[in-house]
C-alpha atoms as a PDB file:
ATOM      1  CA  UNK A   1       0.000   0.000   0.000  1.00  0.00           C
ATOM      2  CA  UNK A   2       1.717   3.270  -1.036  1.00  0.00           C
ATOM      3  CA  UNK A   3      -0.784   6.296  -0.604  1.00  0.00           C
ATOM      4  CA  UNK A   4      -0.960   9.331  -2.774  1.00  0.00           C
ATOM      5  CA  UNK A   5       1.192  12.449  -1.606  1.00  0.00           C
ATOM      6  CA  UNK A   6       1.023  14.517  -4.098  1.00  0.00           C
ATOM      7  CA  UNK A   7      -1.312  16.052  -6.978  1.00  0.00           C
ATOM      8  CA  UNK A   8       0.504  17.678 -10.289  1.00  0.00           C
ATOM      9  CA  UNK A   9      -2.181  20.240 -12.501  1.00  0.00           C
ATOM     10  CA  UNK A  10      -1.907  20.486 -15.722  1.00  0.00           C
ATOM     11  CA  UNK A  11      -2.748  24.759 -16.184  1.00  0.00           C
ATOM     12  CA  UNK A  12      -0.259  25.300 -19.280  1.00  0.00           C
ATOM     13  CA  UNK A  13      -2.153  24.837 -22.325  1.00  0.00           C
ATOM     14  CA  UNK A  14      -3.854  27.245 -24.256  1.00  0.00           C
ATOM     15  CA  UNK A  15      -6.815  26.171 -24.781  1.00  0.00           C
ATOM     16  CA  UNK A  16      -7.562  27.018 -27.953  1.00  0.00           C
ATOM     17  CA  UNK A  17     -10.679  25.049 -28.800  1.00  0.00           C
ATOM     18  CA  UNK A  18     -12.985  26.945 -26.034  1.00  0.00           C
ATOM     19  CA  UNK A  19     -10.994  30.273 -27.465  1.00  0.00           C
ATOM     20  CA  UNK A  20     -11.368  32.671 -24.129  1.00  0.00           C
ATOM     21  CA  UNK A  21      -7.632  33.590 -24.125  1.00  0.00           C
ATOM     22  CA  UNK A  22      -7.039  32.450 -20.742  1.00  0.00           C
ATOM     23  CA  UNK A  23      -5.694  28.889 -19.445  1.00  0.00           C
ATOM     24  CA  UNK A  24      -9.153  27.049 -18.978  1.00  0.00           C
ATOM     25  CA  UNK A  25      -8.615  26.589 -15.060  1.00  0.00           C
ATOM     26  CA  UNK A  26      -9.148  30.522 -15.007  1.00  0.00           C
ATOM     27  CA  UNK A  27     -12.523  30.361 -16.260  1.00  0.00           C
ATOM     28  CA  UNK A  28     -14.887  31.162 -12.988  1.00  0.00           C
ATOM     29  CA  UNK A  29     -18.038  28.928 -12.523  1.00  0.00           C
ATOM     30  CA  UNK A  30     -20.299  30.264  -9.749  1.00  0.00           C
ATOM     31  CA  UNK A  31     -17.617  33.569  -9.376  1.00  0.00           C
ATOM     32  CA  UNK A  32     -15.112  30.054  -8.474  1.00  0.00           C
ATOM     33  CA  UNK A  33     -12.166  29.690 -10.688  1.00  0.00           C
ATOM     34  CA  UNK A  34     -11.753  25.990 -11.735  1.00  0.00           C
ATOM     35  CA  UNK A  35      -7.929  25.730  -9.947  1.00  0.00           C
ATOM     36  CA  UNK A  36      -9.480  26.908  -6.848  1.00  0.00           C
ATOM     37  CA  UNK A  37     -12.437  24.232  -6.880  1.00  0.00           C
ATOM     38  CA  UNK A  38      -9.734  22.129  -7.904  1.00  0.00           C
ATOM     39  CA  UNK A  39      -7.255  23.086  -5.016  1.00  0.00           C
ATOM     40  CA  UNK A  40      -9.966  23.284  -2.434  1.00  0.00           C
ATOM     41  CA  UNK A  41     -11.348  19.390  -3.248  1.00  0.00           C
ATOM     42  CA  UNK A  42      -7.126  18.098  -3.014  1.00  0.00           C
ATOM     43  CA  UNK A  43      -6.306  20.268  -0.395  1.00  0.00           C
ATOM     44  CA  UNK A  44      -7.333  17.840   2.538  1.00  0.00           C
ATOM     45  CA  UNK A  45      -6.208  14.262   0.306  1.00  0.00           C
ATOM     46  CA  UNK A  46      -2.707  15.095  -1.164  1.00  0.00           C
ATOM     47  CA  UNK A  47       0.428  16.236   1.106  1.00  0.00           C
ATOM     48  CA  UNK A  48       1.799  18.877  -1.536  1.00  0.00           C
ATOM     49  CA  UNK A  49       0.094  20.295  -4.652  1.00  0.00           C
ATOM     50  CA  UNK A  50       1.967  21.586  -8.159  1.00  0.00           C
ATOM     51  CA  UNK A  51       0.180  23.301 -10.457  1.00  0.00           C
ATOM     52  CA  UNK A  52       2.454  23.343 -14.136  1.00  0.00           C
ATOM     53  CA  UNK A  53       1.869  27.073 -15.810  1.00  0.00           C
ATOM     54  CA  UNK A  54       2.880  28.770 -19.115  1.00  0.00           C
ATOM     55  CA  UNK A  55       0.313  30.185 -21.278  1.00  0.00           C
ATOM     56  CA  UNK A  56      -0.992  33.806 -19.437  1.00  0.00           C
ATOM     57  CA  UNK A  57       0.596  32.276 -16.473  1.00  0.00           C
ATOM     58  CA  UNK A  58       0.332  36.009 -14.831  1.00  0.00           C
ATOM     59  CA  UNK A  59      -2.966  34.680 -14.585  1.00  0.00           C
ATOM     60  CA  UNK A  60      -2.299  31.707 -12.083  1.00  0.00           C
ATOM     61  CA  UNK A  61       0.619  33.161 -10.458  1.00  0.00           C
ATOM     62  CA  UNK A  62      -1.505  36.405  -9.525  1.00  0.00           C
ATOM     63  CA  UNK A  63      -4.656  33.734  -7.787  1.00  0.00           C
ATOM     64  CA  UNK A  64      -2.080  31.459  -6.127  1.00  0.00           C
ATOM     65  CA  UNK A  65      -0.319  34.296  -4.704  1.00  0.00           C
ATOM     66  CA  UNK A  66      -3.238  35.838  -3.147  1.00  0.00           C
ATOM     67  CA  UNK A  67      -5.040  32.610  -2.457  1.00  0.00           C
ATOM     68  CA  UNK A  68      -3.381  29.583  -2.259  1.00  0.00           C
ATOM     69  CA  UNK A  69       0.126  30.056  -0.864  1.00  0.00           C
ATOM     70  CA  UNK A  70       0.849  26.444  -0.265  1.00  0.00           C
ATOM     71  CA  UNK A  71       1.083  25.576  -3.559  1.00  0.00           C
ATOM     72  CA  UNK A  72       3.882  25.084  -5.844  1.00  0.00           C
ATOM     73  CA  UNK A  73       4.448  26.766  -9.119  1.00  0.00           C
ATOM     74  CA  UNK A  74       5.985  24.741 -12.166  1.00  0.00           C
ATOM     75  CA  UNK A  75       6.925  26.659 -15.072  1.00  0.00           C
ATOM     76  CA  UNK A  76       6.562  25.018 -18.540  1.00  0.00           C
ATOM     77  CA  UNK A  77       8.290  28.114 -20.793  1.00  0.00           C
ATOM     78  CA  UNK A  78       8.267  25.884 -23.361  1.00  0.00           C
ATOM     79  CA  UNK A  79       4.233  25.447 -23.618  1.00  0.00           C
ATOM     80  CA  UNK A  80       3.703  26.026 -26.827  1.00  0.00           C
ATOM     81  CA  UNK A  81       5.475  23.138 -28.444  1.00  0.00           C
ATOM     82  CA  UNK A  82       4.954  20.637 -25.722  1.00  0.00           C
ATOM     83  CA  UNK A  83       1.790  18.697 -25.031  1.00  0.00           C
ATOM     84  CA  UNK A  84      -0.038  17.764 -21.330  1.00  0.00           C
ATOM     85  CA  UNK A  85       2.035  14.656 -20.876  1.00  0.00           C
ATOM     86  CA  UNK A  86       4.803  16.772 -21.103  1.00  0.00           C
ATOM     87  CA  UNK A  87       3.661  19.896 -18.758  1.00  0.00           C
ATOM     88  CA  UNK A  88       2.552  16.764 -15.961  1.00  0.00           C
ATOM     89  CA  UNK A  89       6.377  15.270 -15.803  1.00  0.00           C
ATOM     90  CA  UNK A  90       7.695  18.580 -15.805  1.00  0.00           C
ATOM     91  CA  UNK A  91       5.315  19.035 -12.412  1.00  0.00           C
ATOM     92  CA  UNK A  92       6.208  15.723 -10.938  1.00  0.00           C
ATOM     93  CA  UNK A  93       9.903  16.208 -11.076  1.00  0.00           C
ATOM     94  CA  UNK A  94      11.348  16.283  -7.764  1.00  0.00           C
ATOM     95  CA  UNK A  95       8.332  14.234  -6.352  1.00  0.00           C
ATOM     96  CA  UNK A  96       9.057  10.847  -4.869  1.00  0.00           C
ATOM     97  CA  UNK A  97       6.316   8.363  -4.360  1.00  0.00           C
ATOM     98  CA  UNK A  98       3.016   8.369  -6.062  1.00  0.00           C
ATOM     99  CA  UNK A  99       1.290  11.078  -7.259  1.00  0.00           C
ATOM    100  CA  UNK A 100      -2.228  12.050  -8.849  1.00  0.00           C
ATOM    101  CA  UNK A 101      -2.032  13.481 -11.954  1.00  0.00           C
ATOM    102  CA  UNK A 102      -5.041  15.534 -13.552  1.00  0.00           C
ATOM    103  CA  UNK A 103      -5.917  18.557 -15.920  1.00  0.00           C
ATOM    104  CA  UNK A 104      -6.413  21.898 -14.957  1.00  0.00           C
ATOM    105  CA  UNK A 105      -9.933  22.340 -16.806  1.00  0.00           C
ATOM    106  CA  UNK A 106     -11.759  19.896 -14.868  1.00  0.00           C
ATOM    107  CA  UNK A 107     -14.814  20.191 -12.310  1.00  0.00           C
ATOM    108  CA  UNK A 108     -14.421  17.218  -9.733  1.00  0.00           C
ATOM    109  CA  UNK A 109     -17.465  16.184  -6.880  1.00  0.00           C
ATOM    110  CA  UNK A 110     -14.941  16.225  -4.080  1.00  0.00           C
ATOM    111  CA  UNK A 111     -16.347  12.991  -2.567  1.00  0.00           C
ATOM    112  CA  UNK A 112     -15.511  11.066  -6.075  1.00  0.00           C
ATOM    113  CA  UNK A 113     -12.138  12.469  -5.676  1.00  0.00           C
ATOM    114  CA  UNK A 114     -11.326  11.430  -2.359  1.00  0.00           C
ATOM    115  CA  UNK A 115     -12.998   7.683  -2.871  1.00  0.00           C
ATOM    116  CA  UNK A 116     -10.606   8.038  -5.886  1.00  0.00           C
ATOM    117  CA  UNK A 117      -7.527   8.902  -3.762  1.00  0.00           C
ATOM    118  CA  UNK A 118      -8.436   6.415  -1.274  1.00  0.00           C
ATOM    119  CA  UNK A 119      -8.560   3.252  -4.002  1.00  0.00           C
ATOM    120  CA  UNK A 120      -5.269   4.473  -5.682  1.00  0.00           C
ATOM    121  CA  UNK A 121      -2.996   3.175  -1.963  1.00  0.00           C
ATOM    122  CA  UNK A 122      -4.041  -0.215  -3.424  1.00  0.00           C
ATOM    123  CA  UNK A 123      -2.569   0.042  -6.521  1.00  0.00           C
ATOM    124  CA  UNK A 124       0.442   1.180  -8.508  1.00  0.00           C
ATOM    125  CA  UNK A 125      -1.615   2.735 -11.329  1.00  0.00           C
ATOM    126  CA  UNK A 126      -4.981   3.550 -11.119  1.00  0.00           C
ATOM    127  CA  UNK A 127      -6.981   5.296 -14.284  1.00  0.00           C
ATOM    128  CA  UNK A 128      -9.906   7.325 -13.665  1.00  0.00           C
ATOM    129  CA  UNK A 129     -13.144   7.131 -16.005  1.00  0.00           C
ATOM    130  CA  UNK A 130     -16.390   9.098 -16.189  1.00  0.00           C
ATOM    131  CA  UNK A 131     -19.783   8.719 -18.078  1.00  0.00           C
ATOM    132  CA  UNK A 132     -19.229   9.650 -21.622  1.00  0.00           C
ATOM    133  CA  UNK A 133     -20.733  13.420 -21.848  1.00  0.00           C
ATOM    134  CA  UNK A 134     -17.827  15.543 -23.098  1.00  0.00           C
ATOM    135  CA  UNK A 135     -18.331  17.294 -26.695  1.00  0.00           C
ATOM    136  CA  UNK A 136     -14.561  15.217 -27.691  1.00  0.00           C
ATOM    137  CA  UNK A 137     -14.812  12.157 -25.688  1.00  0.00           C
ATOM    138  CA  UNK A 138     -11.620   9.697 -25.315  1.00  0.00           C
ATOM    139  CA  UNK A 139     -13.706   6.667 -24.910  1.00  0.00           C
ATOM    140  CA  UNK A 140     -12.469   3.971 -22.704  1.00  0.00           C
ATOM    141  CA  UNK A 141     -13.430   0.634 -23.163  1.00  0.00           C
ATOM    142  CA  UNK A 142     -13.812  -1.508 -19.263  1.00  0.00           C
ATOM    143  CA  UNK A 143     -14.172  -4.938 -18.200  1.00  0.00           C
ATOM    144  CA  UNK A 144     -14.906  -6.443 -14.639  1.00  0.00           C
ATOM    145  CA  UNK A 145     -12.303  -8.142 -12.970  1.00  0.00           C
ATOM    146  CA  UNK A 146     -13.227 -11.177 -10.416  1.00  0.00           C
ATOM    147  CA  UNK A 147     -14.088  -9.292  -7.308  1.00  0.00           C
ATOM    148  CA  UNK A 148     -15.956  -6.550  -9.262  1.00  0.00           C
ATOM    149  CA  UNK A 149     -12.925  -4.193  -9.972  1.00  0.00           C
ATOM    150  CA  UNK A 150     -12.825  -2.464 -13.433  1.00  0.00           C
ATOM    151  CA  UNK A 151     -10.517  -2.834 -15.676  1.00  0.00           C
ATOM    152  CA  UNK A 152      -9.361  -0.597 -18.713  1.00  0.00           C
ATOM    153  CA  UNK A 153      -9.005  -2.136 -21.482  1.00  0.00           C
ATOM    154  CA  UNK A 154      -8.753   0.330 -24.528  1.00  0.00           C
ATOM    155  CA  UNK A 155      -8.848   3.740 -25.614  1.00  0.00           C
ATOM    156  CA  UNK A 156     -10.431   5.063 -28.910  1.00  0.00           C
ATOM    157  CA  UNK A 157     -11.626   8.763 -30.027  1.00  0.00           C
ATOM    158  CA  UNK A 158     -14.234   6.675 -32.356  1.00  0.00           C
ATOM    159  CA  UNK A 159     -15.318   3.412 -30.872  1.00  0.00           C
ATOM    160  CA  UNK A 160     -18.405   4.867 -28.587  1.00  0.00           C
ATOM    161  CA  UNK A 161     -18.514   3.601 -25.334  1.00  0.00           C
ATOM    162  CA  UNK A 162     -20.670   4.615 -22.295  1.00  0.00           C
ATOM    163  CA  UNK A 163     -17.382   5.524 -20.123  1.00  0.00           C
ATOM    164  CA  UNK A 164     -14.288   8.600 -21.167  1.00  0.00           C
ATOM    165  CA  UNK A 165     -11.060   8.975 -20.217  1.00  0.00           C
ATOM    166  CA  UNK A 166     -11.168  11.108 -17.269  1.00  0.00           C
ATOM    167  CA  UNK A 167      -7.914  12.807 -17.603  1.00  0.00           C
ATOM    168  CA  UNK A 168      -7.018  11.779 -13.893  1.00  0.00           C
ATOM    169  CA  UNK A 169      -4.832   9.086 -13.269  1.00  0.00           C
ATOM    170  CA  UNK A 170      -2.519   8.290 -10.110  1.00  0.00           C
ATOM    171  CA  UNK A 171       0.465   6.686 -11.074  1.00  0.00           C
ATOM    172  CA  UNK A 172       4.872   6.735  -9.912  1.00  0.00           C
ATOM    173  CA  UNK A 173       6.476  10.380 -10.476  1.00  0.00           C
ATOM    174  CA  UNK A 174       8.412   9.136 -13.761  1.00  0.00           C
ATOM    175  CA  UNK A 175       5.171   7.647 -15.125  1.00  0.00           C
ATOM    176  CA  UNK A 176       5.512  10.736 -17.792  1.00  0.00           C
ATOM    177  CA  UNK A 177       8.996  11.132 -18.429  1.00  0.00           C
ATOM    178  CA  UNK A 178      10.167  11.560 -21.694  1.00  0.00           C
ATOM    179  CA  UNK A 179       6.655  10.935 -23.185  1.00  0.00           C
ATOM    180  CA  UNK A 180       5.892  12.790 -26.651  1.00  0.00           C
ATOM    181  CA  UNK A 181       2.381  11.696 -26.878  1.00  0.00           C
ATOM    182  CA  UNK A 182      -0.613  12.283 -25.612  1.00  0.00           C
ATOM    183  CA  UNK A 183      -1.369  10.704 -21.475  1.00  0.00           C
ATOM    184  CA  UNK A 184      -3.852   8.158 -22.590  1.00  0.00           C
ATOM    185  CA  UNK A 185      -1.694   7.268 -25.367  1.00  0.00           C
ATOM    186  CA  UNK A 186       1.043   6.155 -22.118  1.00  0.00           C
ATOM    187  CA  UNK A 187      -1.586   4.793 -20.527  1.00  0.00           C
ATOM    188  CA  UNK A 188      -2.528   2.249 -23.382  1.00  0.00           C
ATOM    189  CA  UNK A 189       0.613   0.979 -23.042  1.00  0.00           C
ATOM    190  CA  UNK A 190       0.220  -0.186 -19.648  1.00  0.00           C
ATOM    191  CA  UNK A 191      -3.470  -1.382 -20.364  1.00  0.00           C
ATOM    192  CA  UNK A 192      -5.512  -4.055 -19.008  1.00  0.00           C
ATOM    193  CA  UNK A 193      -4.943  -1.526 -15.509  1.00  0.00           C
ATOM    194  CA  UNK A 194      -7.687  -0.659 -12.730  1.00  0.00           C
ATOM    195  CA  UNK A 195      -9.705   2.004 -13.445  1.00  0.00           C
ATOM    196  CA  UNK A 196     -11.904   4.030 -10.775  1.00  0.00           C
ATOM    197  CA  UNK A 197     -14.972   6.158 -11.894  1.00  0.00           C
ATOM    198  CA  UNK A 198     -15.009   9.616 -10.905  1.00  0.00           C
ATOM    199  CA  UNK A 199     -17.881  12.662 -11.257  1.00  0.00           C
ATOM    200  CA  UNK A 200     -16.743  14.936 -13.089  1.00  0.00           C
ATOM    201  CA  UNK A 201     -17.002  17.683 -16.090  1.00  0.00           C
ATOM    202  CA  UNK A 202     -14.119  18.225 -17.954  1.00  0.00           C
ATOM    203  CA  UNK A 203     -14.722  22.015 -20.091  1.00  0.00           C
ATOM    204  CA  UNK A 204     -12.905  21.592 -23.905  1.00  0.00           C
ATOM    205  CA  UNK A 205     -15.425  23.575 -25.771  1.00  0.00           C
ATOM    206  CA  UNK A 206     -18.416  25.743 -25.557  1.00  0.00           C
ATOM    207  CA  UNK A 207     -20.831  23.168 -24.925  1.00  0.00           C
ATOM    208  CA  UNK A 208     -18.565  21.497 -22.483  1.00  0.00           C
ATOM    209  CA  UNK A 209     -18.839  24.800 -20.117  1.00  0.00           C
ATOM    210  CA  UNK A 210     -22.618  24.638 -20.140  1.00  0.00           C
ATOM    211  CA  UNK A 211     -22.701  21.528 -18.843  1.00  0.00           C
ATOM    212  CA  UNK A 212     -19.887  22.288 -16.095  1.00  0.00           C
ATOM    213  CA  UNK A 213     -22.080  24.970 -14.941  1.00  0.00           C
ATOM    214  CA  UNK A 214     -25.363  22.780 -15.143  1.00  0.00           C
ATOM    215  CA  UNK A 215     -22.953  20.258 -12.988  1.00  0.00           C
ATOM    216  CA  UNK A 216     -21.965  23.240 -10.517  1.00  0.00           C
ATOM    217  CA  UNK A 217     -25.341  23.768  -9.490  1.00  0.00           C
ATOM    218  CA  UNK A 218     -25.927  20.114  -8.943  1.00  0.00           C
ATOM    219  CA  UNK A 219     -22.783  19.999  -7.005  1.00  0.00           C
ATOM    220  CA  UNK A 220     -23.820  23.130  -4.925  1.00  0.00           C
ATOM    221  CA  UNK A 221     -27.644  21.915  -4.280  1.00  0.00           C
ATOM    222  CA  UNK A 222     -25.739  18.229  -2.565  1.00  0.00           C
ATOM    223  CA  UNK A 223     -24.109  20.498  -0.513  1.00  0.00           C
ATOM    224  CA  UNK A 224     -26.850  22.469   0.701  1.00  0.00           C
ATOM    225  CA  UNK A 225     -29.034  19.599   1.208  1.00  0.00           C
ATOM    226  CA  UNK A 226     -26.245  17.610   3.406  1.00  0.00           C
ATOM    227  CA  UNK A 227     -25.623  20.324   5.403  1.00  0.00           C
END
């Protein structure tokens, strides 16, 4: 059993397909910036927290400065030319251990996160998957193991399934290194490998960032009624 210490975001792209000429964690749901939901669900599961920055970085520096202090700044300078598998080993450098790797533009129900966290002690590389609802899903394709676990079995951008690729995966700190291709495209190489299912939203496009908000209030009227 090796627990999760740390968590390493993704923030560097440019986002180009949504086309609001900020990184996509900036974008504010419910007057909430993505990073900080994000930050405020791994804040009480994870030891340490990097976020990776580059494009408008001013951006995130400027909110972690003023509002998350604890966290550590990775710059990717060269964010441009480099992809997210790249920007995530950049972040886990340094880190020993195993850490939780996950995208910047995603909106997470903090109790599917923690269950997440929680699972990944048990194993050395865990993959996370959500109902298919994304406008540019990453299908995966499951299996149940004996004992009811799921198992991963494929990837594909055109074979439908009823599950995506949830962009979060926990995994060793080198998982990454020196990968040129996309993350799923290092997971499949690891494949059949547990996989966990997580609520989420992940925002891409325009479409995507309706539904995040439709999520947010869903998310917000849980926590209303459970308190």
């Amino acid at each position: 059993m090796q627990p999760v210490e740390y968590a390493v975001i993704a923030a560097a792209g440019i986002g180009s397909r949504l086309g609001h000429g900020m990184p996509k964690c900036m974008l504010e749901i419910g007057g909430v910036t993505l990073l900080s939901r994000l930050i405020h669900v791994l804040e009480p599961v994870v030891r340490r927290i990097h976020v990776v920055v580059g494009y408008r970085e001013e951006m995130i520096v400027d909110l972690v400065s003023r509002r998350h202090r604890n966290v550590v700044l990775v710059r990717n300078p060269h964010y441009r030319t480099t992809n997210t598998a790249q920007s995530m080993a950049l972040g886990a450098r340094g880190c020993k251990g195993k850490i939780l790797f996950l995208d910047g533009d995603l909106l997470i129900e903090p109790r599917s996160l923690m269950s997440f966290v929680s699972f990944s002690a048990d194993s050395d590389l865990t993959i996370g998957v959500t109902p298919s609802i994304s406008e540019n899903p990453v299908y995966a394709h499951t299996t149940s193991a004996p004992g009811g676990s799921m198992i991963v079995t494929g990837f594909s951008r055109t074979d439908a399934s009823s599950l995506e690729w949830a962009n979060v995966f926990s995994g060793n700190a080198q998982f990454l290194d020196e990968e040129k291709d996309y993350v799923f495209n290092r997971l499949e190489r690891h494949l059949p490998a547990v996989a966990f299912p997580l609520n989420l939203r992940e925002v891409d496009t325009v479409a995507d960032l309706v539904e995040a908000k439709r999520f947010a209030q869903e998310l917000a009227a849980i926590q209303d009624v459970s308190k």
